[in-house]
PDB file of N, CA and C in Angstrom:
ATOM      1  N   UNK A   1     -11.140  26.232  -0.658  1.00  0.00           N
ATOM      2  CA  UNK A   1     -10.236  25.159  -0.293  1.00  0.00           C
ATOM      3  C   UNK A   1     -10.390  24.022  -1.296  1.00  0.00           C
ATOM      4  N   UNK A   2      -9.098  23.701  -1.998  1.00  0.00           N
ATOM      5  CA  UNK A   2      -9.144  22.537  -2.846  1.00  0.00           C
ATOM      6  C   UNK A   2      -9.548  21.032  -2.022  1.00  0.00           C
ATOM      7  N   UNK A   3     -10.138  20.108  -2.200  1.00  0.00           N
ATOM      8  CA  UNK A   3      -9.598  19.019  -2.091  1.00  0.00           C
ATOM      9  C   UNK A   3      -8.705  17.928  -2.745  1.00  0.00           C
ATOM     10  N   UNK A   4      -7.677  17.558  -1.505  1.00  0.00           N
ATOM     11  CA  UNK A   4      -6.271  16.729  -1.849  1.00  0.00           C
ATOM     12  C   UNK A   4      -6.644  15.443  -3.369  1.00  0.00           C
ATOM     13  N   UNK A   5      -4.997  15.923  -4.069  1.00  0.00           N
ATOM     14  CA  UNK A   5      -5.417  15.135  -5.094  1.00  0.00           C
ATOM     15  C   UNK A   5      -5.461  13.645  -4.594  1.00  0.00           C
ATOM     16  N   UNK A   6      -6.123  12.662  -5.623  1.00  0.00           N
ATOM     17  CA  UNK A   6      -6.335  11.583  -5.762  1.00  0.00           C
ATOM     18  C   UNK A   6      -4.819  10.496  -5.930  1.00  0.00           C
ATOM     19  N   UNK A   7      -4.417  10.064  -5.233  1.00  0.00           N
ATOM     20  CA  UNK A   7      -3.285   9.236  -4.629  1.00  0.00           C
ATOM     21  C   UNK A   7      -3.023   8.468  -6.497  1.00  0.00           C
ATOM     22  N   UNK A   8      -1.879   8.406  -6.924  1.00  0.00           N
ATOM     23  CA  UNK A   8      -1.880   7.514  -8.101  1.00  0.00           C
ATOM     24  C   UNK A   8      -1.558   6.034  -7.337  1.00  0.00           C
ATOM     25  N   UNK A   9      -2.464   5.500  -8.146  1.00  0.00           N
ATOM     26  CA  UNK A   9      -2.499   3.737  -7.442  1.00  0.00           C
ATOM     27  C   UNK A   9      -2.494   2.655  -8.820  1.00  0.00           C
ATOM     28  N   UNK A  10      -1.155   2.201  -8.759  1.00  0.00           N
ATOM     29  CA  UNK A  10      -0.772   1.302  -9.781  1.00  0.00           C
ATOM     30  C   UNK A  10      -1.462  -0.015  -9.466  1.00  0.00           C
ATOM     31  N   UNK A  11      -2.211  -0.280 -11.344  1.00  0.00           N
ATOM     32  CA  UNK A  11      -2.796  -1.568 -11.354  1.00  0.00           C
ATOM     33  C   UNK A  11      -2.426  -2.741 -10.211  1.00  0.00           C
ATOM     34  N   UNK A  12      -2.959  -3.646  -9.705  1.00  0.00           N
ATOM     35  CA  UNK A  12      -2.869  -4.615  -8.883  1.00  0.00           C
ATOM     36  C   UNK A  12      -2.482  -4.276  -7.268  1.00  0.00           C
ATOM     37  N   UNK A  13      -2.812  -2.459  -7.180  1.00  0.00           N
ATOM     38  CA  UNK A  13      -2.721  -2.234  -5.504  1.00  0.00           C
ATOM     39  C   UNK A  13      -3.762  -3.324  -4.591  1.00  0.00           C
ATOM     40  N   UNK A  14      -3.363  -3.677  -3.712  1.00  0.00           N
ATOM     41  CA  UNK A  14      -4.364  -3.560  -2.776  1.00  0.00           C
ATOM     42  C   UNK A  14      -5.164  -3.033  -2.042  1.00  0.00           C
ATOM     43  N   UNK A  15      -6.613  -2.987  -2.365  1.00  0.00           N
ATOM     44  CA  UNK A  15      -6.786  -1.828  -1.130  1.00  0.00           C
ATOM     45  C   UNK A  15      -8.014  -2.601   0.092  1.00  0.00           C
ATOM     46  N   UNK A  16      -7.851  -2.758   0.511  1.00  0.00           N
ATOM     47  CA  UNK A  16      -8.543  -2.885   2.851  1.00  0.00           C
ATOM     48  C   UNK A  16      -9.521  -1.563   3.349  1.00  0.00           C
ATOM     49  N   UNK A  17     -10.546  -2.050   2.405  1.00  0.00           N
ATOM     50  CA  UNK A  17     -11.493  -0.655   2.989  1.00  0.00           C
ATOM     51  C   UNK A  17     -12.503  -1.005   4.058  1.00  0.00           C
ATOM     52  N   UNK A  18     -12.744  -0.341   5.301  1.00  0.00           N
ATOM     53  CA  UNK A  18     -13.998  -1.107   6.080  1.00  0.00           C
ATOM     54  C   UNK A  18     -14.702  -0.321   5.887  1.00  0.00           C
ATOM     55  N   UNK A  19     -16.099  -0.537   6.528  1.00  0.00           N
ATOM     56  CA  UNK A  19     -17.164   0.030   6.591  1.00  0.00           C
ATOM     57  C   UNK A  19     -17.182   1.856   6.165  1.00  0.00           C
ATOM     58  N   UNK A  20     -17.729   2.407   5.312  1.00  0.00           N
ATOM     59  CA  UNK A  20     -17.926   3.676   5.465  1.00  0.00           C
ATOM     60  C   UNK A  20     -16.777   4.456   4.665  1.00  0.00           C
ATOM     61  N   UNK A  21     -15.862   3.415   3.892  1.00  0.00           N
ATOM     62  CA  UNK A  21     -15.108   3.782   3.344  1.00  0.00           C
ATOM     63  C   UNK A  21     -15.369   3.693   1.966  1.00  0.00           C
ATOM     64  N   UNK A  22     -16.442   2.834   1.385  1.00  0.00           N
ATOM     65  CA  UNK A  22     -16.709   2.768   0.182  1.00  0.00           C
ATOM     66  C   UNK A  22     -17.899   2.878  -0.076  1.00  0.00           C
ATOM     67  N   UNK A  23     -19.051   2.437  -1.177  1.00  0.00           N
ATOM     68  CA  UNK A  23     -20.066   2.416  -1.433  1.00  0.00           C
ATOM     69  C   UNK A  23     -20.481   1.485  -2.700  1.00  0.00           C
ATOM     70  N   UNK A  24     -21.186   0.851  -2.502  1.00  0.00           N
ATOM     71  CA  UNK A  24     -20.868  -0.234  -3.834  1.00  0.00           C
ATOM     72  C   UNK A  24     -22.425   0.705  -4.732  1.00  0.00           C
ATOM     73  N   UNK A  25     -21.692  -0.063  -6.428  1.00  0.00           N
ATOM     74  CA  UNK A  25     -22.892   0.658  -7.594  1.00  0.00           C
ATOM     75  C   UNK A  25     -23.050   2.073  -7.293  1.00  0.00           C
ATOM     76  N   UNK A  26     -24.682   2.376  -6.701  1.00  0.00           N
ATOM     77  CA  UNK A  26     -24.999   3.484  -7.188  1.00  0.00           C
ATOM     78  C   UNK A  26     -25.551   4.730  -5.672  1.00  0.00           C
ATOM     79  N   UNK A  27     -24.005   4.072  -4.826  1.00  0.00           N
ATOM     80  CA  UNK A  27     -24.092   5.001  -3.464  1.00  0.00           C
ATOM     81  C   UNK A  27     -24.484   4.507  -1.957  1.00  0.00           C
ATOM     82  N   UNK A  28     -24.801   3.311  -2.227  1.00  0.00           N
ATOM     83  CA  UNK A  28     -25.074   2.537  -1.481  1.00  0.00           C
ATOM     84  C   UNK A  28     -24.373   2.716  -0.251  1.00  0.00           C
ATOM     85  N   UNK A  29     -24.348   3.064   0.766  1.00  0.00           N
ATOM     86  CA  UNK A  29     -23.748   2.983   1.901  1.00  0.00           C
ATOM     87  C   UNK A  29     -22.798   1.398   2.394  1.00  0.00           C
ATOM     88  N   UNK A  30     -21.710   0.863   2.348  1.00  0.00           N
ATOM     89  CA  UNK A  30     -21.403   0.125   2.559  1.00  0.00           C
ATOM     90  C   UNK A  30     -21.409  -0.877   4.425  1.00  0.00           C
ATOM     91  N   UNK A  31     -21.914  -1.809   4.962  1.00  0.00           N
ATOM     92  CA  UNK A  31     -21.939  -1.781   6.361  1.00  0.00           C
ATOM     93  C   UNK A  31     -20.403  -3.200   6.123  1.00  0.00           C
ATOM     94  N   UNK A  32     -20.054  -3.138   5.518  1.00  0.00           N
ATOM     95  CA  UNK A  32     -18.705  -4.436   5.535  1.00  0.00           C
ATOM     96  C   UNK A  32     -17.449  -3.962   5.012  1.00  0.00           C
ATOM     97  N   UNK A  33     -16.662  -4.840   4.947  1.00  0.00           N
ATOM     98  CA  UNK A  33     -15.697  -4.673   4.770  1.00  0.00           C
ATOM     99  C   UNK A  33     -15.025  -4.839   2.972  1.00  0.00           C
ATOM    100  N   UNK A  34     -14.035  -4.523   2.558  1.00  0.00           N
ATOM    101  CA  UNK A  34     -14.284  -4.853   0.780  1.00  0.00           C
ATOM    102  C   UNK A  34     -12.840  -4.795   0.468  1.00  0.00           C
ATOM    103  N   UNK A  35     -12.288  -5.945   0.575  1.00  0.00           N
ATOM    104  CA  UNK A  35     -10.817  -6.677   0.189  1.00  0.00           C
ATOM    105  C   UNK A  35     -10.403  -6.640  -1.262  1.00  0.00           C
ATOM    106  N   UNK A  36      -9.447  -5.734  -1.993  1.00  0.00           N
ATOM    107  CA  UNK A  36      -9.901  -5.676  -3.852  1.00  0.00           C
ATOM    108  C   UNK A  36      -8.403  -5.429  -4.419  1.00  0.00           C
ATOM    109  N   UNK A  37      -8.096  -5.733  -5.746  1.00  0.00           N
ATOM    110  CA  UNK A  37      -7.097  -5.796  -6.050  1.00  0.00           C
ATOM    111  C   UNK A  37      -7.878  -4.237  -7.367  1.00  0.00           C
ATOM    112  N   UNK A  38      -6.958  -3.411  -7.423  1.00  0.00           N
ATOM    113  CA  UNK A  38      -6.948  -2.457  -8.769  1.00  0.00           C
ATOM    114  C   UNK A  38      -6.583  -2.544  -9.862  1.00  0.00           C
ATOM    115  N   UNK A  39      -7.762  -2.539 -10.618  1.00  0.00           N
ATOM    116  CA  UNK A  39      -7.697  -1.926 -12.069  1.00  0.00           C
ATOM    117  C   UNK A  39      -7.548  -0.659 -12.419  1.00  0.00           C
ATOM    118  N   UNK A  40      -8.190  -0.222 -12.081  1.00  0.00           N
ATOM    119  CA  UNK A  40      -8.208   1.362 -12.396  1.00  0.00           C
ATOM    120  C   UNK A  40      -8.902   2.487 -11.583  1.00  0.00           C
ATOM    121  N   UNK A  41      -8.514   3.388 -11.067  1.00  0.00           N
ATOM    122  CA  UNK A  41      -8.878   5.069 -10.608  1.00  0.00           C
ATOM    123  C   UNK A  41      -9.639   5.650 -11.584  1.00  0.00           C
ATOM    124  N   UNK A  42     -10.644   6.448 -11.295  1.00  0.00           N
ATOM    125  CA  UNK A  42     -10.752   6.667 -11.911  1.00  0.00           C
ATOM    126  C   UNK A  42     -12.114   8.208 -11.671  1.00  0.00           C
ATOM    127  N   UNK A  43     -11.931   9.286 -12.539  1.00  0.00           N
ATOM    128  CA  UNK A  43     -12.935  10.003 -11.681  1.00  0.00           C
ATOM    129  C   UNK A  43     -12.257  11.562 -11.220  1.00  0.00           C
ATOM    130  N   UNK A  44     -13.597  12.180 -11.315  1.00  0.00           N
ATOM    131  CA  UNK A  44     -13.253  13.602 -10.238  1.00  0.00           C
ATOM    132  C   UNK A  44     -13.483  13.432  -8.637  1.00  0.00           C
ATOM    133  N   UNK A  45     -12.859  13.477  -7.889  1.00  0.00           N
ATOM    134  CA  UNK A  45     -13.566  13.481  -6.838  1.00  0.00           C
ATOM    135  C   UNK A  45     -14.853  14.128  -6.982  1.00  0.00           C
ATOM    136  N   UNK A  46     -15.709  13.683  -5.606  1.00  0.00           N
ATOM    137  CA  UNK A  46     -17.365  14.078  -5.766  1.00  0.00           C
ATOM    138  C   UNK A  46     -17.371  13.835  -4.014  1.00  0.00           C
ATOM    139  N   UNK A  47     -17.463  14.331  -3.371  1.00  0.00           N
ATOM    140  CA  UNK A  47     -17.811  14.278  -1.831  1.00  0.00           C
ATOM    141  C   UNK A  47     -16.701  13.217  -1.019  1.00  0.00           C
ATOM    142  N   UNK A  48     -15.289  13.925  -1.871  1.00  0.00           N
ATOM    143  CA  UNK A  48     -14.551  13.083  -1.108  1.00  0.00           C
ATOM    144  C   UNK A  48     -13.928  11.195  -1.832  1.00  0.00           C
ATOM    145  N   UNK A  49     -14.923  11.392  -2.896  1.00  0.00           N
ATOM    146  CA  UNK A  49     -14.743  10.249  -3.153  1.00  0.00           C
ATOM    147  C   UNK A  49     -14.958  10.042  -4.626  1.00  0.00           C
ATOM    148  N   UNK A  50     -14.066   8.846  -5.365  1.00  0.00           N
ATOM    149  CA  UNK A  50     -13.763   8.125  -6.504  1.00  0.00           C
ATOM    150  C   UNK A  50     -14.138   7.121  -6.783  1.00  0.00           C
ATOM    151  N   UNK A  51     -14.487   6.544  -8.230  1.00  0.00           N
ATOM    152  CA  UNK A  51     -14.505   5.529  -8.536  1.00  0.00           C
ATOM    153  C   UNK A  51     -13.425   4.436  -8.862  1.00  0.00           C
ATOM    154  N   UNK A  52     -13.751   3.277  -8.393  1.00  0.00           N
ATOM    155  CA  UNK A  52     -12.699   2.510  -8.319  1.00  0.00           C
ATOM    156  C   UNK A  52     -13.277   0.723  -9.395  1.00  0.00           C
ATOM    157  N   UNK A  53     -12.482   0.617  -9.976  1.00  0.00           N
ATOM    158  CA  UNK A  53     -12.687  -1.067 -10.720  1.00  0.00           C
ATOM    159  C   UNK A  53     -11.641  -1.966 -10.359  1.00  0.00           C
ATOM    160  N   UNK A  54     -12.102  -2.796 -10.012  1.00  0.00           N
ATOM    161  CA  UNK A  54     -10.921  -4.217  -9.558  1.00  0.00           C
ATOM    162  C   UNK A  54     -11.836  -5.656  -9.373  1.00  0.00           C
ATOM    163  N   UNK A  55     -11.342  -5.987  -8.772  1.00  0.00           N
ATOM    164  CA  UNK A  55     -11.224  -7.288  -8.233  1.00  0.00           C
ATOM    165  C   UNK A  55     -10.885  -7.694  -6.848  1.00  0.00           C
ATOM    166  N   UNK A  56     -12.342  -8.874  -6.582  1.00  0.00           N
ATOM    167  CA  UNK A  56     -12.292  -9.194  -5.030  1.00  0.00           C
ATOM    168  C   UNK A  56     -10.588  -9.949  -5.260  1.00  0.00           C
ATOM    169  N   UNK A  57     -10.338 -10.150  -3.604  1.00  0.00           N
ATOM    170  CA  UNK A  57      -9.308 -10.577  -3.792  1.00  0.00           C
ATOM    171  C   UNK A  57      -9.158 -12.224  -4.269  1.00  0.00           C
ATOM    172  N   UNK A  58     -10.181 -12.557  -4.001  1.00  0.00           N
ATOM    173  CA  UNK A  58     -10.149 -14.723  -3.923  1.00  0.00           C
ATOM    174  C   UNK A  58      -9.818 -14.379  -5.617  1.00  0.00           C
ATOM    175  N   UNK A  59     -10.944 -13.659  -6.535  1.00  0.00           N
ATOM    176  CA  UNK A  59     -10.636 -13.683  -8.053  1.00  0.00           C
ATOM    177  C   UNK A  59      -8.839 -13.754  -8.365  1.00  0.00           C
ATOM    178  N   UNK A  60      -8.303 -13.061  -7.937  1.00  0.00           N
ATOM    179  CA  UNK A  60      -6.645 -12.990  -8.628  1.00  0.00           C
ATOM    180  C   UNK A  60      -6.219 -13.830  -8.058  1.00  0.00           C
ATOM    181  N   UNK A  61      -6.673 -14.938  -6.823  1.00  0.00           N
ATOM    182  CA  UNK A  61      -5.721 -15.689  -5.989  1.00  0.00           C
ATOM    183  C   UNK A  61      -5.110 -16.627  -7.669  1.00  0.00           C
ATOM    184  N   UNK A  62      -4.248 -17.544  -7.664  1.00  0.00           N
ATOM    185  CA  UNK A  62      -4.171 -18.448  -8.343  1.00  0.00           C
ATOM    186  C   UNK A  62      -4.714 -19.439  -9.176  1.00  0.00           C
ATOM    187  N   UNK A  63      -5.912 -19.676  -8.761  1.00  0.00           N
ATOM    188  CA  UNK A  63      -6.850 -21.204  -8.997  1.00  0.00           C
ATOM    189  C   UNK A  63      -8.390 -20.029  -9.078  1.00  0.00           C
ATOM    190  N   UNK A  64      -8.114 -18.558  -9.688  1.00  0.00           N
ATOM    191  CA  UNK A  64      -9.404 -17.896  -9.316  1.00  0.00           C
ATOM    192  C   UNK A  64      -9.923 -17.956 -11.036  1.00  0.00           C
ATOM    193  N   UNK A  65     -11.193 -18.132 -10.931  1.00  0.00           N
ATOM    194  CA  UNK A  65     -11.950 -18.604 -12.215  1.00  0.00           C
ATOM    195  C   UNK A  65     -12.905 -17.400 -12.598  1.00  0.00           C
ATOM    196  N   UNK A  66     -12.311 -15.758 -12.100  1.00  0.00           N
ATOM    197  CA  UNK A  66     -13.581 -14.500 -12.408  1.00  0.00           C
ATOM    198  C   UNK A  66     -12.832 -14.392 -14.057  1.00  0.00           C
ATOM    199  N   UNK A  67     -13.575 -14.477 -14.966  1.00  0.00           N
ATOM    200  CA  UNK A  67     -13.126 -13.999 -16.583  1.00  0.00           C
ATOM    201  C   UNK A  67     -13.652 -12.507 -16.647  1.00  0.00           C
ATOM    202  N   UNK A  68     -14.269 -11.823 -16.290  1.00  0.00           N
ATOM    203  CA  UNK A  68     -14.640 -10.464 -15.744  1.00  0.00           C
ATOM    204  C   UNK A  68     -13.900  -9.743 -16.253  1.00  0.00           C
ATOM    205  N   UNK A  69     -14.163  -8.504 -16.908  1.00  0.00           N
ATOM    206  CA  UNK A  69     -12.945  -7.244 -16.921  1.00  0.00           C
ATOM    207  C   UNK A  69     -12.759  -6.787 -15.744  1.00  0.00           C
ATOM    208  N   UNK A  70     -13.583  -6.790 -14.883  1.00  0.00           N
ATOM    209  CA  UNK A  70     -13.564  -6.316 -13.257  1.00  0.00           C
ATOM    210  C   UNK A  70     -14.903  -6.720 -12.602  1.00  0.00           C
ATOM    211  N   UNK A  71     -14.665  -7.184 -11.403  1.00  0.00           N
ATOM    212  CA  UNK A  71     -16.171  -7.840 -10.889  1.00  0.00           C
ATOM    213  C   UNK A  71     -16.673  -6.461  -9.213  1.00  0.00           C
ATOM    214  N   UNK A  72     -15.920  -5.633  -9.372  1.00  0.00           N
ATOM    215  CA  UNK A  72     -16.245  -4.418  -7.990  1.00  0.00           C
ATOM    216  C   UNK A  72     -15.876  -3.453  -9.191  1.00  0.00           C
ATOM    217  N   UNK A  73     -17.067  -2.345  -8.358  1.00  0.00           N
ATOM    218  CA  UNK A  73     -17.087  -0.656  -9.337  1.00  0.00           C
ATOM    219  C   UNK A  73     -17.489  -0.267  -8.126  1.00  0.00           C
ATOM    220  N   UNK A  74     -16.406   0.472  -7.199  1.00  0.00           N
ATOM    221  CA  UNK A  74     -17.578   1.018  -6.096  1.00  0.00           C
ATOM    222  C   UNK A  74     -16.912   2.517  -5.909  1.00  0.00           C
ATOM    223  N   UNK A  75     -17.379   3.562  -5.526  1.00  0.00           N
ATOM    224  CA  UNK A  75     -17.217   4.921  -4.970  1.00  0.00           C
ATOM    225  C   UNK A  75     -16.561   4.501  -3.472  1.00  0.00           C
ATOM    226  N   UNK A  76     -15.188   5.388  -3.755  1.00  0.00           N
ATOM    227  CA  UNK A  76     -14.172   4.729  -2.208  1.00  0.00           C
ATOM    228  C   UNK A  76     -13.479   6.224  -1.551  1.00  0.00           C
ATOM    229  N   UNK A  77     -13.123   6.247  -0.725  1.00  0.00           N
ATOM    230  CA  UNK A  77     -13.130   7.663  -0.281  1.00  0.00           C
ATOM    231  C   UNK A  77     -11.351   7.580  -0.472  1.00  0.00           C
ATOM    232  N   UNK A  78     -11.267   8.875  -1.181  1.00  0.00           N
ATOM    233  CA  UNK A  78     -10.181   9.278  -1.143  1.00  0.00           C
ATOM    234  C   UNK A  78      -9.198   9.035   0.331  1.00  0.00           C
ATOM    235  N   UNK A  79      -9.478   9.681   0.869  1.00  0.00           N
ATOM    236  CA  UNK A  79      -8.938   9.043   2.375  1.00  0.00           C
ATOM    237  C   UNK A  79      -8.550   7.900   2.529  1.00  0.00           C
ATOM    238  N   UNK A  80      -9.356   6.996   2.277  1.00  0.00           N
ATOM    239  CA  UNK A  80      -9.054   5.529   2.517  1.00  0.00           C
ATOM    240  C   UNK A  80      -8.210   5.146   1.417  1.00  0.00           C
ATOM    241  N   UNK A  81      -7.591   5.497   0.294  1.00  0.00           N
ATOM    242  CA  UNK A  81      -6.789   5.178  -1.167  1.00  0.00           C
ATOM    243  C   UNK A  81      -5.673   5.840  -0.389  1.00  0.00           C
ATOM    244  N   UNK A  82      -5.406   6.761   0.012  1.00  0.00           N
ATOM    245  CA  UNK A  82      -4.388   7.371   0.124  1.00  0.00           C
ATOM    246  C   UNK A  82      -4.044   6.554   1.139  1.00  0.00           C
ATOM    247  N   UNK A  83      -4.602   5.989   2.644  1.00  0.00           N
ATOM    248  CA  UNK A  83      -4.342   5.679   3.780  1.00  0.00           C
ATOM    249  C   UNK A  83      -3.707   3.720   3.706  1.00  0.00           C
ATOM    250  N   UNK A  84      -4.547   3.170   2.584  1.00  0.00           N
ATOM    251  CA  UNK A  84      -4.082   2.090   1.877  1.00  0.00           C
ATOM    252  C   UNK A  84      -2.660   2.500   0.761  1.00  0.00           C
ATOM    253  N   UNK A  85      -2.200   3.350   0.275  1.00  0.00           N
ATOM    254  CA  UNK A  85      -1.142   3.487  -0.380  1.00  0.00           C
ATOM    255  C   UNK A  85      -0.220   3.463   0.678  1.00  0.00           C
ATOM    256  N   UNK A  86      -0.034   4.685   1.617  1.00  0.00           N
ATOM    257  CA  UNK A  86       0.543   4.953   2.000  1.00  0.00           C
ATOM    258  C   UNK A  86       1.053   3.555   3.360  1.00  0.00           C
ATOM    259  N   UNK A  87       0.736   2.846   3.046  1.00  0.00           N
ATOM    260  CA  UNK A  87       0.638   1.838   4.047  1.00  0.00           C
ATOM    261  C   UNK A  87       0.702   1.997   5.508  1.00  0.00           C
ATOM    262  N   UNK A  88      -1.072   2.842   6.025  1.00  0.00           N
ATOM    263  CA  UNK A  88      -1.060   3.200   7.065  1.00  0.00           C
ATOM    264  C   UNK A  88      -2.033   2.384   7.296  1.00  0.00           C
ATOM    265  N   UNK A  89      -2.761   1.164   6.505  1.00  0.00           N
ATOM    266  CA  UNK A  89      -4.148   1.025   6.385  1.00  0.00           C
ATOM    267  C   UNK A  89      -4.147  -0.679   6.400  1.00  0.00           C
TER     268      UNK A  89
END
């Protein structure tokens, strides 16, 4: 059984992941919530899940001062990209 491809998600999506949906750095189990604007997809899936680069959301607000190429790199579950595209999420 394949697993479902990886949702294409154009620069500046939003994505609304809670708990258990992501993992920040290097697998970390996430217990919060993680509000982020996209840079880039990126990745084979690996247990369901991708790497993702963006930005919290306060950084892109207007008056936001991150000079960063991206300030979030976290492993996000496919599920939850697709469920945020699809605007079920």
């Amino acid at each position: 059984m394949t697993a479902p491809p990886v949702p294409d998600v154009p620069e500046g999506t939003r994505l609304y992941l809670r708990a258990g949906e992501w993992r920040a750095g290097q697998g970390t189990p996430a217990a919060g919530y993680l509000d982020l604007r996209v840079l880039r997809v990126y990745g084979n899936p690996i247990g369901g899940r991708v790497w993702v680069r963006g930005h919290h959301i306060e950084c892109v607000w207007p008056d936001g001062d991150c000079t960063a190429p991206w300030c979030v790199e976290a492993q996000v579950s496919v599920a939850a990209i697709r469920a945020n595209v699809d605007g079920k999420q």
